[in-house]
Every structure is written in C-alpha cells, then in structure tokens.
C-alpha atoms as a PDB file:
ATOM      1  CA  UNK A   1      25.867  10.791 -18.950  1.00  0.00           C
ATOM      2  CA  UNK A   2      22.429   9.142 -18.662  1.00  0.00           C
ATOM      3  CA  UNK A   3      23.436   8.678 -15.019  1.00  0.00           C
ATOM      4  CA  UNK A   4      23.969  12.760 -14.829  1.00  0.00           C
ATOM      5  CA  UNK A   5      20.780  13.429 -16.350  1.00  0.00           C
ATOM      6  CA  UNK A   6      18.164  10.647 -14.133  1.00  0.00           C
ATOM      7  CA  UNK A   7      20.242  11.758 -10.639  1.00  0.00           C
ATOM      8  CA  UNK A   8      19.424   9.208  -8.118  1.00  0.00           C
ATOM      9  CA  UNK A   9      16.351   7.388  -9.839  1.00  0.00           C
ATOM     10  CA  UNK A  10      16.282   4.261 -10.475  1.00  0.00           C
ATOM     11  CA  UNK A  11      13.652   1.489 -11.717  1.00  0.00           C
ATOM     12  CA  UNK A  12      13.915  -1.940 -10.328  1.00  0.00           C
ATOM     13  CA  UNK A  13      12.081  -5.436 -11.128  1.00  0.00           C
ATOM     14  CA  UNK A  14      10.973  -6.697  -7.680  1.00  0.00           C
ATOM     15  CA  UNK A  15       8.874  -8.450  -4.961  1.00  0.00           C
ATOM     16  CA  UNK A  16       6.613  -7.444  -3.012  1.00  0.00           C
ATOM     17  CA  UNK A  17       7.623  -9.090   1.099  1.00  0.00           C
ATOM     18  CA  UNK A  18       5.985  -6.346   3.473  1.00  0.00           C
ATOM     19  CA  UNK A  19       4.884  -2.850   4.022  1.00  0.00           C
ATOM     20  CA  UNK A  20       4.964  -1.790   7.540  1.00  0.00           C
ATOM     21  CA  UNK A  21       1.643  -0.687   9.564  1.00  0.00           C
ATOM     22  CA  UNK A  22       3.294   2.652  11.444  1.00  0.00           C
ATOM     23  CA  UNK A  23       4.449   5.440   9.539  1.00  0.00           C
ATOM     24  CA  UNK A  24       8.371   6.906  10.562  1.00  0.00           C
ATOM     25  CA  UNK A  25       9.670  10.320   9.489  1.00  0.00           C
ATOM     26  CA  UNK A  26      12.617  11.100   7.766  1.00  0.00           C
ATOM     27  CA  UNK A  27      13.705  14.387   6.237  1.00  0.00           C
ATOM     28  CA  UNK A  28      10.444  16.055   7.367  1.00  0.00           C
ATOM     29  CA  UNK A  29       8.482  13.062   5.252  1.00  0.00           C
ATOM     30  CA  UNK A  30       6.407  10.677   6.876  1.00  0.00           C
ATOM     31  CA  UNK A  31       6.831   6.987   5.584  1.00  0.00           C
ATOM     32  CA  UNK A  32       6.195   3.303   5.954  1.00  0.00           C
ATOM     33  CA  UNK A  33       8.549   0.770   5.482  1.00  0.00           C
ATOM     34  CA  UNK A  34       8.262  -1.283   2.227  1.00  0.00           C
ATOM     35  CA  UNK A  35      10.584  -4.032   1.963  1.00  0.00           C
ATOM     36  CA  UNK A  36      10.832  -6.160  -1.676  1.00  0.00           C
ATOM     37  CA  UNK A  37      13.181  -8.300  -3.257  1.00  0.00           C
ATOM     38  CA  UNK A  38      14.881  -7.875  -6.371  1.00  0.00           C
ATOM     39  CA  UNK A  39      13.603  -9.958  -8.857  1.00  0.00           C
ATOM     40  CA  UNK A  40      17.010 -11.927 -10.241  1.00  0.00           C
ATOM     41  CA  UNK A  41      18.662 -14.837 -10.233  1.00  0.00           C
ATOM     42  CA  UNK A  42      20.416 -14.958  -6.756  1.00  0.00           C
ATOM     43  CA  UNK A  43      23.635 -13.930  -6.996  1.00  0.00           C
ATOM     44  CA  UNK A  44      26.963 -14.473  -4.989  1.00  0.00           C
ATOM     45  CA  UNK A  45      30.328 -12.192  -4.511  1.00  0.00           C
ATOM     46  CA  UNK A  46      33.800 -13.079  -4.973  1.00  0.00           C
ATOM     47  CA  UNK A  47      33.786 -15.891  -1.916  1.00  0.00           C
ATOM     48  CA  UNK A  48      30.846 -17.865  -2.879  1.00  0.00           C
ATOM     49  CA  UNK A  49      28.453 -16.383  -0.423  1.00  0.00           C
ATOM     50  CA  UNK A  50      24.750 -15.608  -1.841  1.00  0.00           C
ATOM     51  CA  UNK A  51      24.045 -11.405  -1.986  1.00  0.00           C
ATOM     52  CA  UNK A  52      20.786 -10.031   0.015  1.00  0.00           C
ATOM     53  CA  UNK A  53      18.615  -9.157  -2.216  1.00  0.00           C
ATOM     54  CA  UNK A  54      16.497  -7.643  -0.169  1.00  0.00           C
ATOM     55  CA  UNK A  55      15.785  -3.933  -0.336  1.00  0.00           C
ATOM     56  CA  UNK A  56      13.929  -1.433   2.370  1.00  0.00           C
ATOM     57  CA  UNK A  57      12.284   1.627   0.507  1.00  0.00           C
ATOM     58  CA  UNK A  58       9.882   4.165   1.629  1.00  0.00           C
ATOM     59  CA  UNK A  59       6.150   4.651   0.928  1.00  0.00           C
ATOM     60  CA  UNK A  60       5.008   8.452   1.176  1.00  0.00           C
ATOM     61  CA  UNK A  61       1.989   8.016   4.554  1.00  0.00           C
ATOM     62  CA  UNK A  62       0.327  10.590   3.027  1.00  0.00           C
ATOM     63  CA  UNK A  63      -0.504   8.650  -0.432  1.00  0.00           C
ATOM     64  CA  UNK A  64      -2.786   5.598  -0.549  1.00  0.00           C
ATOM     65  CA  UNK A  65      -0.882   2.249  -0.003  1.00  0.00           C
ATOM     66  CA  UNK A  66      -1.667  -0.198  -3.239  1.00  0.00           C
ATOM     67  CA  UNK A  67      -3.311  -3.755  -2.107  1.00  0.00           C
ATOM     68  CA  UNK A  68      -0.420  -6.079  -2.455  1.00  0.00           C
ATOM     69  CA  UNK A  69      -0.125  -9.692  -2.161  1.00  0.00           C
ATOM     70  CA  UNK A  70       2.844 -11.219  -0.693  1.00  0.00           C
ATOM     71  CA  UNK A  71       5.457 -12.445  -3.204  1.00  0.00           C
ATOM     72  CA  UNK A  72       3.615  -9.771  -6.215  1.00  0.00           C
ATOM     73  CA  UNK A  73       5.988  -8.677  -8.702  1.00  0.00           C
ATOM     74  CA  UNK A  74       6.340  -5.089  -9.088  1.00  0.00           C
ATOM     75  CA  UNK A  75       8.347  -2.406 -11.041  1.00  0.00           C
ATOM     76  CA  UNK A  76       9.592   0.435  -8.649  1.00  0.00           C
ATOM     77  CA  UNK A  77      10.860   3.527  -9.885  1.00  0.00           C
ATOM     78  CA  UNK A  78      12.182   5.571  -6.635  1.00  0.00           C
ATOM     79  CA  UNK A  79      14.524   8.008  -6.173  1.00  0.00           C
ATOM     80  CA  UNK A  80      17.346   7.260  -3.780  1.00  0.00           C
ATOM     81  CA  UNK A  81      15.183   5.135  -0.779  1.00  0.00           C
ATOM     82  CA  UNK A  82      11.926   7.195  -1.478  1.00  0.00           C
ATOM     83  CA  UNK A  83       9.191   5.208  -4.326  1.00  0.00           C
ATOM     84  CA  UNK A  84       8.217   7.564  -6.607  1.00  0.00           C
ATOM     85  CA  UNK A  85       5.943   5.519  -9.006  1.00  0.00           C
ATOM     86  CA  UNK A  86       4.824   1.726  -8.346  1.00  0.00           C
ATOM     87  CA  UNK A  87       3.305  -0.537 -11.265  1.00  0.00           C
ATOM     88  CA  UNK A  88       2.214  -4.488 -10.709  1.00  0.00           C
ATOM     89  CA  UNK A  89       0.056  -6.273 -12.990  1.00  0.00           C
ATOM     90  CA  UNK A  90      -2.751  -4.898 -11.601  1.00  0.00           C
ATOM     91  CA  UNK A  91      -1.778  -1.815 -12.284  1.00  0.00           C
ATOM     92  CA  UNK A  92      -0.298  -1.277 -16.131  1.00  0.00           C
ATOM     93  CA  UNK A  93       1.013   2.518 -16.731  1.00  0.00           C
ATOM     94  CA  UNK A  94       2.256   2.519 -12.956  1.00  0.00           C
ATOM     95  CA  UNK A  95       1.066   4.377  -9.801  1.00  0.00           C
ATOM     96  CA  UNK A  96       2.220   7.383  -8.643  1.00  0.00           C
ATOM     97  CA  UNK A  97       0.785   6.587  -5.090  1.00  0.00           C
ATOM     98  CA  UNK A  98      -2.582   8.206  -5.492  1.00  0.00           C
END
C-alpha cells in the first residue's frame, strides 16, 4: 500500500556523472538532462552480465542548477523521470531546486 500512497516517487542513493548545457521540453516542461549512477554494488542478471546503472532524469530549466562535482554523491527524490528534491553533502535537508 505504501506504493499506492507515494505514486511514482521515488528516492535514490546516487552519483552525480553530468547535467546537460541545453534545456529540452517534454510535457510542456523545459528540462536538462541529468544523468547519475546509482550508488550500489554493481549488480548482474540471470546470465552473468553487469546491469547499467546508469539513470537519465530531468532538471526543471526554470530552477537553479546545484554546483556539482563529478562523481558527488547525492540523494534524489523524483517523481517518475522528473527530480523533485536533490540533497548532497553540501546541502543537508535537500533542495527543492531553488
């Protein structure tokens, strides 16, 4: 039920790779591209071959972009592909993007 309840959001342990320069639109929202890596131990399916771990999300263009180093570990909260809150080190209580 706790999946009924949160919808599509999900929180994920993560690092930072890149976050694209030029904004895209989707569903009326213009984004840019922020690509991370889940933060586990690498994992491999049934035939022995490693799992990407990398994920593509999307950074609102309209909210300020956080200063982030390559390889940072983060904590995403985002709902579906879209981040909805954004917390590093740096950064304790999270960021909604402001």
């Amino acid at each position: 039920q706790a999946d009924i309840r949160r919808g599509r959001t999900h929180e994920m342990d993560c690092r930072f790779i890149s976050l694209s320069e030029g904004e895209r639109v989707s569903d009326g929202v213009s984004f840019r591209e922020l690509v991370v890596e889940l933060d586990k131990e690498e994992e491999k399916n049934e035939r022995g071959e490693k799992i990407d771990n990398t994920r593509l999300l999307f950074w609102d263009a309209d909210k300020k972009a956080p200063e982030l180093k390559e390889n940072q570990l983060l904590r995403i909260r985002a709902f579906g592909n879209y981040v909805v809150a954004l917390e590093t080190d740096s950064l304790k209580g999270g960021s909604e993007g402001k």
